[in-house]
Protein backbone atom coordinates (compact mmCIF):
# COMPACT_ATOMS: atom_id res chain seq x y z
CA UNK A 1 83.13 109.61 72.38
CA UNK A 2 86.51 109.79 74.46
CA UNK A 3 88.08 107.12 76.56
CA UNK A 4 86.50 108.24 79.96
CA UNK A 5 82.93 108.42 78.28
CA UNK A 6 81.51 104.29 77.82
CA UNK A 7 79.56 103.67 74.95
CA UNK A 8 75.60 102.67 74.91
CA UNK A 9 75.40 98.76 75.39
CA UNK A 10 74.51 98.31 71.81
CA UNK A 11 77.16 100.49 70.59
CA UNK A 12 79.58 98.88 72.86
CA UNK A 13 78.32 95.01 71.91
CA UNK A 14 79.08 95.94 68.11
CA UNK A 15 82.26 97.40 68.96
CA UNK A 16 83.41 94.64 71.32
CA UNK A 17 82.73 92.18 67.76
CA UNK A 18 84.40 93.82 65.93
CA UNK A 19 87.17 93.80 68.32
CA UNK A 20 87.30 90.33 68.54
CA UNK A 21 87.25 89.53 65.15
CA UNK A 22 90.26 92.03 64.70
CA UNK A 23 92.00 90.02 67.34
CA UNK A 24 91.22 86.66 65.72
CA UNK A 25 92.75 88.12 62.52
CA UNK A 26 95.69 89.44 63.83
CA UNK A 27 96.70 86.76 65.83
CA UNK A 28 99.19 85.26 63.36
CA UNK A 29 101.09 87.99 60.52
CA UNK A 30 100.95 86.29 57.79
CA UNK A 31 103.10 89.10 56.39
CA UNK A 32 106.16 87.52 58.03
CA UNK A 33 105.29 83.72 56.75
CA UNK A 34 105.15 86.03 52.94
CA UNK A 35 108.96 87.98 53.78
CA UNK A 36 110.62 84.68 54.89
CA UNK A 37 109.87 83.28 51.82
CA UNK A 38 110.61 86.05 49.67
CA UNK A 39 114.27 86.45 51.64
CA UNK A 40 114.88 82.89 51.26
CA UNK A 41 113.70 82.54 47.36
CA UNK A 42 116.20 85.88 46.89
CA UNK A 43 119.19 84.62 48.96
CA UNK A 44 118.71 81.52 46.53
CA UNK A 45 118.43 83.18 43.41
CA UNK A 46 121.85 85.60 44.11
CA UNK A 47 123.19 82.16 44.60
CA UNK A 48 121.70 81.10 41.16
CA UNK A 49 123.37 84.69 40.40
CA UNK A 50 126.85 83.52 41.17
CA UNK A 51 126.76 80.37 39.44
CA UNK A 52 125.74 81.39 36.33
CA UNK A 53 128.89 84.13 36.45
CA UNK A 54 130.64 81.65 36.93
CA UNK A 55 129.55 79.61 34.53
CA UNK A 56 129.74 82.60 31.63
CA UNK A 57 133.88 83.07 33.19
CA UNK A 58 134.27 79.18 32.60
CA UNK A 59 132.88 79.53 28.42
CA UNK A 60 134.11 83.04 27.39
CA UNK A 61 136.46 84.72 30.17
CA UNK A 62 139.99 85.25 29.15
CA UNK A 63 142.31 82.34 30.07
CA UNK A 64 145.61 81.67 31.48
CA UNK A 65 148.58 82.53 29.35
CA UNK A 66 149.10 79.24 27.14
CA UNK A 67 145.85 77.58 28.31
CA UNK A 68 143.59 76.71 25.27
CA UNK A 69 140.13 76.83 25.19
CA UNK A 70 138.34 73.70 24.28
CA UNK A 71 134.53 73.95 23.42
CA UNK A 72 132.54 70.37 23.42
CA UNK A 73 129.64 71.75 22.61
CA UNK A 74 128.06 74.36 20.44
CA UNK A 75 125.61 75.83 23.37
CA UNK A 76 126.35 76.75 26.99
CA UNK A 77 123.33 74.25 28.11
CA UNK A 78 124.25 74.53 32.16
CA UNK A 79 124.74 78.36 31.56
CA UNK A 80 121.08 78.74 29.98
CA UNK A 81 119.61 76.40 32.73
CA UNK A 82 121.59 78.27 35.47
CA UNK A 83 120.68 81.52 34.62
CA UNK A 84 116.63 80.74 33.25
CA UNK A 85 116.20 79.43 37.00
CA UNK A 86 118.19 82.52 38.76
CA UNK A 87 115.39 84.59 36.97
CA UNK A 88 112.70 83.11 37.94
CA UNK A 89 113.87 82.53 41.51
CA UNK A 90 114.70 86.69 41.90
CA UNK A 91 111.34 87.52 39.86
CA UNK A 92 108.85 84.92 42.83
CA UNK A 93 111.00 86.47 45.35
CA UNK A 94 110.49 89.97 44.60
CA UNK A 95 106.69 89.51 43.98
CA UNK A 96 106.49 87.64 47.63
CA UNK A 97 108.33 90.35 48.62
CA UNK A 98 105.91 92.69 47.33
CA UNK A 99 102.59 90.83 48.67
CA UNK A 100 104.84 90.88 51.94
CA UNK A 101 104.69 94.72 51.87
CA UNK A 102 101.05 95.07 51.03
CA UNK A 103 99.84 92.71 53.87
CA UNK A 104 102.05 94.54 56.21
CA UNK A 105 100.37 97.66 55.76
CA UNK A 106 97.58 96.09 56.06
CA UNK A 107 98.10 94.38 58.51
CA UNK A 108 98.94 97.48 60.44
CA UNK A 109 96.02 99.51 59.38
CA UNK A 110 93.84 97.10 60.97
CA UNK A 111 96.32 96.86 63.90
CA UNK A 112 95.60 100.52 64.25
CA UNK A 113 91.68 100.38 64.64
CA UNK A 114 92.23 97.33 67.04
CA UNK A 115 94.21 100.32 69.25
CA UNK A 116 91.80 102.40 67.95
CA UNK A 117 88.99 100.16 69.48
CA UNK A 118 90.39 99.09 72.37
CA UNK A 119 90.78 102.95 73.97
CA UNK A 120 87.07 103.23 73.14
CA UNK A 121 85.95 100.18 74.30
CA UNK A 122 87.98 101.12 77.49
CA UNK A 123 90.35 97.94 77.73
CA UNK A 124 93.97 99.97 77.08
CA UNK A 125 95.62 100.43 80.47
């Protein structure tokens, strides 16, 4: 069945719903509600990233000549915090970023048979 060729009526009336529930499903990509979190949850956790080098500088990096290094307490408590929060900001990013991905391609697989549908059904211009 080409584009210049209709379809029978009941051919056509199951093609035409299942057109319009593609088009109710596409309407909003929820794909791109998934990546925005995932970007912001990553741009977070490099932040977390940064802290908690800075943070491992402040206990062990090499100080200024004649500076002494005072330690008040026996664990870096801030540094453990710091850094068990940076990993589990990167790890929910990069598995939204990954469900991102996946609904994306589905999303445009199904995006394809609306196209698909639409040329059969006769409504692309």
């Amino acid at each position: 069945m080409t584009a210049a060729t209709s379809p029978d009526p009941a051919t056509a009336a199951t093609l035409r719903a299942e057109h319009d529930a593609l088009a109710k499903e596409l309407e909003a990509r929820s794909s791109i509600d998934f990546l925005r979190r995932a970007l912001y949850t990553i741009f977070f956790g490099l932040i977390g990233v940064g802290t908690s080098i800075k943070l491992a500088w402040d206990r062990w990096g090499t100080l200024k000549p004649g500076a002494v290094r005072r330690v008040l307490g026996a664990r870096p408590l801030f540094l453990y915090v710091a850094a068990t929060i940076t990993v589990v900001l990167l790890l929910v990013g990069i598995g939204w970023l990954l469900k991102a991905r996946r609904l994306a391609s589905e999303e445009d697989r199904r995006f394809a048979r609306f196209r698909q549908l639409r040329a059969q059904l006769g409504l692309e211009t």
